[in-house]
Protein backbone atom coordinates (compact mmCIF):
# COMPACT_ATOMS: atom_id res chain seq x y z
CA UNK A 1 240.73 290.11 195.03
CA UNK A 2 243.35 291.18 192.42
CA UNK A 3 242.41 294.15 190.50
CA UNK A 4 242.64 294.43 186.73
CA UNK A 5 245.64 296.58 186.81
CA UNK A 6 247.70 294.19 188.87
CA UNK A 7 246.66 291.20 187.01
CA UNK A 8 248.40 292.92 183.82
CA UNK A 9 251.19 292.72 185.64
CA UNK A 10 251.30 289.61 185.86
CA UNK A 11 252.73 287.09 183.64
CA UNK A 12 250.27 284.19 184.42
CA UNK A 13 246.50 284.96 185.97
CA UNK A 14 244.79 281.72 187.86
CA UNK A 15 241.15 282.64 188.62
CA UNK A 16 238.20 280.43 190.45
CA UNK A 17 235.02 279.43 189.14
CA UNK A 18 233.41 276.83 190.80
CA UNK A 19 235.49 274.38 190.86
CA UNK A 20 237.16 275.32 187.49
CA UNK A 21 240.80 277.17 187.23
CA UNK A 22 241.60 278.96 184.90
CA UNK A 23 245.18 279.84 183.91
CA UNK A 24 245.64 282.25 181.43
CA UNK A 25 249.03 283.48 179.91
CA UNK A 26 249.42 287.07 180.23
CA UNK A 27 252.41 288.55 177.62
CA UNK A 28 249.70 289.38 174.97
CA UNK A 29 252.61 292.25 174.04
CA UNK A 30 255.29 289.10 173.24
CA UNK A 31 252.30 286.60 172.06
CA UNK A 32 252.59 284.58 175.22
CA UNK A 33 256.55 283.98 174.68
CA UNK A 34 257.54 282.20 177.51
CA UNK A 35 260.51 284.20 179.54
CA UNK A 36 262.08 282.75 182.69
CA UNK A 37 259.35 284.31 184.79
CA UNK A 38 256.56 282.79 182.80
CA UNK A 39 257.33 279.61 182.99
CA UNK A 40 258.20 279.77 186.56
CA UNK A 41 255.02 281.24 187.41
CA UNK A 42 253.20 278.89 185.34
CA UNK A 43 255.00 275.99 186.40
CA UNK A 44 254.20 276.94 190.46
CA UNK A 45 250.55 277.83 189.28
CA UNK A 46 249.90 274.25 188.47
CA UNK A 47 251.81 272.75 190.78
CA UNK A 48 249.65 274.58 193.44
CA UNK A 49 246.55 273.62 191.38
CA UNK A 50 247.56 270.02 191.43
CA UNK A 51 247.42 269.92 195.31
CA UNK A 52 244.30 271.66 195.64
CA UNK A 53 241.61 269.16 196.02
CA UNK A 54 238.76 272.21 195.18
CA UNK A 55 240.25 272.48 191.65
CA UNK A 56 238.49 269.47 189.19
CA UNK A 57 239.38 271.07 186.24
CA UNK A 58 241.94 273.43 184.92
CA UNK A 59 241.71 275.46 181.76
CA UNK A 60 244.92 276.74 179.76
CA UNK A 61 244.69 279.88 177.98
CA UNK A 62 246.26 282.78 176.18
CA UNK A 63 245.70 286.41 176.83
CA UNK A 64 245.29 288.44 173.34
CA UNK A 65 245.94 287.04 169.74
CA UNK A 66 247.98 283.97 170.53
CA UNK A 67 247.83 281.44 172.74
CA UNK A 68 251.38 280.59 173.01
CA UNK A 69 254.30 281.03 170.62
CA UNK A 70 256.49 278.53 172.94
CA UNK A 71 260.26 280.29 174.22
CA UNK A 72 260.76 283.68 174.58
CA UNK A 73 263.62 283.73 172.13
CA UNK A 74 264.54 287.34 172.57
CA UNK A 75 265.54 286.26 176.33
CA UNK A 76 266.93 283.17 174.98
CA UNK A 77 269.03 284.83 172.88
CA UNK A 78 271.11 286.57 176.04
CA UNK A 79 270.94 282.81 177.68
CA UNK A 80 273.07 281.60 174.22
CA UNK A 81 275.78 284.43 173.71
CA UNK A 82 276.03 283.96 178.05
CA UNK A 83 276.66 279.70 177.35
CA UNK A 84 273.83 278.44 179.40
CA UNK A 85 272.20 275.37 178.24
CA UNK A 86 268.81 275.60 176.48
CA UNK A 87 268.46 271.81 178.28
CA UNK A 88 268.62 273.26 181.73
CA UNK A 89 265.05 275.03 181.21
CA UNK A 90 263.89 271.97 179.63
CA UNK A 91 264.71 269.85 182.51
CA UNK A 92 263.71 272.56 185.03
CA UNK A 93 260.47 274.17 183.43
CA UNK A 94 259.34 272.51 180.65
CA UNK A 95 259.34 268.80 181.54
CA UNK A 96 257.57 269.27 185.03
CA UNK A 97 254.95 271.20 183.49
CA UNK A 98 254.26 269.10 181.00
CA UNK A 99 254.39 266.54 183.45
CA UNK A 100 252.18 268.10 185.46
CA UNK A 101 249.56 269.00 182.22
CA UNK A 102 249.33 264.97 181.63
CA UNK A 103 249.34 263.58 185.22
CA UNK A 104 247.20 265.43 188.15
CA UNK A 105 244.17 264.10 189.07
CA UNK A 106 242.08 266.33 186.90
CA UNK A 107 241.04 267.29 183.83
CA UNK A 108 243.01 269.42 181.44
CA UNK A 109 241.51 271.84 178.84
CA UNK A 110 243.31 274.16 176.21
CA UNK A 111 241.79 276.36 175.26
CA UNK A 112 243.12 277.74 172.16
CA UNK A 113 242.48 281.15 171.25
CA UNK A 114 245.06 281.35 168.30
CA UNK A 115 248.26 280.58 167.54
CA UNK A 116 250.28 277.87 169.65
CA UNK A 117 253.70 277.29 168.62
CA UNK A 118 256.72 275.44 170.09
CA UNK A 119 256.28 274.53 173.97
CA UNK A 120 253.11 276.14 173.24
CA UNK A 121 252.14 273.83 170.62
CA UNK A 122 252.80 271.24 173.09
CA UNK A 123 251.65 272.13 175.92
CA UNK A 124 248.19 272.11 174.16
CA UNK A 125 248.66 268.66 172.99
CA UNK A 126 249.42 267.44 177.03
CA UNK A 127 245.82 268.36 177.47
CA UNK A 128 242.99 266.27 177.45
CA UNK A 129 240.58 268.46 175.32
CA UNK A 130 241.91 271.22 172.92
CA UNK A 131 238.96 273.36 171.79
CA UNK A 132 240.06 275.44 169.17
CA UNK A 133 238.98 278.76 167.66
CA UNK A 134 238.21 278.78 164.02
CA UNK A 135 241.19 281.46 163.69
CA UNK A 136 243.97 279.41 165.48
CA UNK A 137 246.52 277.06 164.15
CA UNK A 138 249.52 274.88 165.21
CA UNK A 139 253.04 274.99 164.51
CA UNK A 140 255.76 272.89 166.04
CA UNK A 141 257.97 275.19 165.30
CA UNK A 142 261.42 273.63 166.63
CA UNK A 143 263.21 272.24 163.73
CA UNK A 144 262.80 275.80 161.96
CA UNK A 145 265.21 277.38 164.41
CA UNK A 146 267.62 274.07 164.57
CA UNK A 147 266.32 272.04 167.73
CA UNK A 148 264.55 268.83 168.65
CA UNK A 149 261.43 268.87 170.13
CA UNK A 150 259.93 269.62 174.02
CA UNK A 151 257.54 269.84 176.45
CA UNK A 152 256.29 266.24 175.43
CA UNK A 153 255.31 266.63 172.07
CA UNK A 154 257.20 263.49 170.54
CA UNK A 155 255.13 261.50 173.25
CA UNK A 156 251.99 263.56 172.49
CA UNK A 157 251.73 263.87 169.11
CA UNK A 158 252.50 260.21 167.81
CA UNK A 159 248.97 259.78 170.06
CA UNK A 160 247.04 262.18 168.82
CA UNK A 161 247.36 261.90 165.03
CA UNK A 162 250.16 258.72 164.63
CA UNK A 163 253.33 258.61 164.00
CA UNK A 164 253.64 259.40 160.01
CA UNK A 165 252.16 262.31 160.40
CA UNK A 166 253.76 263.41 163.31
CA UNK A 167 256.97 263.00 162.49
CA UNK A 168 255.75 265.34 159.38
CA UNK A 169 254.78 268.31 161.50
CA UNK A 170 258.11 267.70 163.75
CA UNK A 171 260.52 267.48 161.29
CA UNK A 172 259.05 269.81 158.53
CA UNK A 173 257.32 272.48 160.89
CA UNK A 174 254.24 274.52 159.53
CA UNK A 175 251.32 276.25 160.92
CA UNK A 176 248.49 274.24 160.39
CA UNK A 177 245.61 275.92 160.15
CA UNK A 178 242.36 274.85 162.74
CA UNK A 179 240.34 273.47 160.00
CA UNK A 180 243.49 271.24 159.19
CA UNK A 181 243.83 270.30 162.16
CA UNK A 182 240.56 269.40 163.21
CA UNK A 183 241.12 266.80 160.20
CA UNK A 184 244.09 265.77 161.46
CA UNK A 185 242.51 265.04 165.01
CA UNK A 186 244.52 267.79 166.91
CA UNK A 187 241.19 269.27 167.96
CA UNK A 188 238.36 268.14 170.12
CA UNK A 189 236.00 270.72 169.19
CA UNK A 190 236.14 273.80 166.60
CA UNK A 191 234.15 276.89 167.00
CA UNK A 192 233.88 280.58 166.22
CA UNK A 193 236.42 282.65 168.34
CA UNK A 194 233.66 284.90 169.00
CA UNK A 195 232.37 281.57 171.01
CA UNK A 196 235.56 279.82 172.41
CA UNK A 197 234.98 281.64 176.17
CA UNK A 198 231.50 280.59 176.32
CA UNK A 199 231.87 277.23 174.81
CA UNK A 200 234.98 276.08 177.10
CA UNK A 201 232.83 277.77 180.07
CA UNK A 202 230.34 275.22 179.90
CA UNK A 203 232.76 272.29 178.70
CA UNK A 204 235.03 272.96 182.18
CA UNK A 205 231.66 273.24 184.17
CA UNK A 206 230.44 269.73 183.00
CA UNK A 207 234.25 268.34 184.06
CA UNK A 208 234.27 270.02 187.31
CA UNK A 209 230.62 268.51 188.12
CA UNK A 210 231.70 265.18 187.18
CA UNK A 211 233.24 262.36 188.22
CA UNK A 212 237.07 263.65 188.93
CA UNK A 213 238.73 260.37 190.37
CA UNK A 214 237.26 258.54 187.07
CA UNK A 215 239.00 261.53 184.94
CA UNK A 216 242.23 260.82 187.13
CA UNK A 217 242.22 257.04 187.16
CA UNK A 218 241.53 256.96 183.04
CA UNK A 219 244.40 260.02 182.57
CA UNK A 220 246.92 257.61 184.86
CA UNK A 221 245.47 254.39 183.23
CA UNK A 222 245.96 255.58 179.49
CA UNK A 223 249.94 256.85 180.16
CA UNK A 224 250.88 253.56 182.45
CA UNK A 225 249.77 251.25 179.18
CA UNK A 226 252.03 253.24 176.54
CA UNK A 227 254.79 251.85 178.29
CA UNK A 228 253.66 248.21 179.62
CA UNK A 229 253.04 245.22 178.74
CA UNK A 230 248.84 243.88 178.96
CA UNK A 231 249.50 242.05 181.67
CA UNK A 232 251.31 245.00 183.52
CA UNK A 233 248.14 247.25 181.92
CA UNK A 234 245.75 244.99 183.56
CA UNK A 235 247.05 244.99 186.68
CA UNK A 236 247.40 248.85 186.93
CA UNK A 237 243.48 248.87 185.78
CA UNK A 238 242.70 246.31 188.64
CA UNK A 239 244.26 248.89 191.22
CA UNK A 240 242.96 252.07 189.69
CA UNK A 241 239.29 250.38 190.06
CA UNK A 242 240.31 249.02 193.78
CA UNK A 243 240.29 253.02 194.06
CA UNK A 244 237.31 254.14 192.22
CA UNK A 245 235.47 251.31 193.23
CA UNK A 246 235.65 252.21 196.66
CA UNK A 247 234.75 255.78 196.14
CA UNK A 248 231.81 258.05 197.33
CA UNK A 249 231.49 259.00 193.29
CA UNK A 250 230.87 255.35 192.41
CA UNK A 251 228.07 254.83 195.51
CA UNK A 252 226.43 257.44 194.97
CA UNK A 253 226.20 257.52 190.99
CA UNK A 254 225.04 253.35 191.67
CA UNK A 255 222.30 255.06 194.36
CA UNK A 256 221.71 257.68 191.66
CA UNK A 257 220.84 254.53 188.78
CA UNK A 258 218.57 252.94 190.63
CA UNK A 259 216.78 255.97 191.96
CA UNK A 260 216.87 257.37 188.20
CA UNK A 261 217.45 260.22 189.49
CA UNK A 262 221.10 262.61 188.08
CA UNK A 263 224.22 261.46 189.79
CA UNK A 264 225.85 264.41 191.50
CA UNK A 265 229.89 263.89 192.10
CA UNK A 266 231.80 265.10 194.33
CA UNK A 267 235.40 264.21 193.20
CA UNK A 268 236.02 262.16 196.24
């Protein structure tokens, strides 16, 4: 078991809870900034938790005051003067992971502790609940420092809250504050920071216990029709049920009905 001291060092900290990973972002000194070895180590983190069939639901986190402020710019800065590309992270880092945020066979929760900005910002808004302390906010954040946006969030956001007034928070960036945003349908549920832990404890626990191929299927189901046609949607539905439909989820929550007794999943 990793010991408190050598999870500080640390950049990104997975731990296990019954079927429940949590990955937490661990630069509380740079507000979560996301240097080369951050995203690298976040980026393997979920790729690894992707795989593993004893993960049914992954939580996203920030150590300290902010969840995420997005790109470490004081690194990025040295990456400018030297001529490398600000692209070449976005194809290497920041498009697989937010790949990998929208498509694995699991659940996705952020759980947003405060301030998410930038790929930070987005990386919340790949995930399939955002529960939100009362004392966070959002801020796109890319315009203000000259740059389009990443990590998904012009494929995100237009989702989540339309396109009006996502083009609004893209083009004229703000932090909007979690009351705000809750209106604006960025959050799934808003509650005390005192009670974010506690409350996305028991959310992840009721995901992990459930039906994970169903979560998977619906996740794969959802991105597949914002890009076909119906009749390309309905066929994609008929072969995600051929899959659930054949499950041991689906027999035994049918068994469970007619028993009346609580369906227990198993993710398989």
């Amino acid at each position: 078991m990793t010991s408190a001291a050598e999870q500080a060092e640390h950049p990104v900290v997975v731990t296990h809870t019954e079927g429940v990973a949590t990955v937490r972002l661990n630069r509380p000194e740079a507000m979560n900034a996301l240097d080369l070895a951050t995203k690298e180590s976040l980026l393997s983190n979920l790729q690894e938790l992707a795989a593993d069939t004893q993960v049914r639901a992954v939580v996203l986190t920030g150590t300290g005051k902010a969840f995420c402020v997005g790109q470490d710019l004081k690194e990025h800065v040295t990456q400018l003067r030297s001529g490398e590309p600000l692209s070449s992270t976005v194809e290497s880092h920041y498009n697989p992971i937010a790949t990998l945020l929208l498509t694995m066979d699991k659940p996705v929760i952020a759980a947003v502790n405060g301030i998410a900005a930038g790929a930070g910002a987005s990386m919340a808004f790949a995930a399939d609940a955002r529960i939100v302390a009362d004392t966070a906010g959002f801020n796109t954040s890319f315009a203000a420092i000259g740059l389009s946006s990443d990590t998904g969030s012009s494929w995100t956001l237009p989702r989540l809250i339309g396109y009006p007034a996502a083009r609004e928070l893209l083009m004229f960036p703000r932090t909007v504050p979690a009351q705000e945003a809750q209106q604006l349908g960025l959050v799934t549920r808003l509650v005390p920071a005192a009670e974010l832990e506690q409350t996305v404890a028991r959310f992840a626990a009721q995901l992990a216990a459930g039906p994970t191929l169903a979560y998977a299927s619906i996740r794969q189901a959802l991105a597949y029709s914002a890009g076909h046609d119906l009749e390309a949607s309905l066929a994609h539905e008929a072969e995600l049920m051929a899959r659930t439909g054949s499950s041991q989820d689906h027999a035994a929550a049918v068994e469970a009905f007619l028993s009346k007794t609580p369906a227990r999943f198993e993710g398989r």
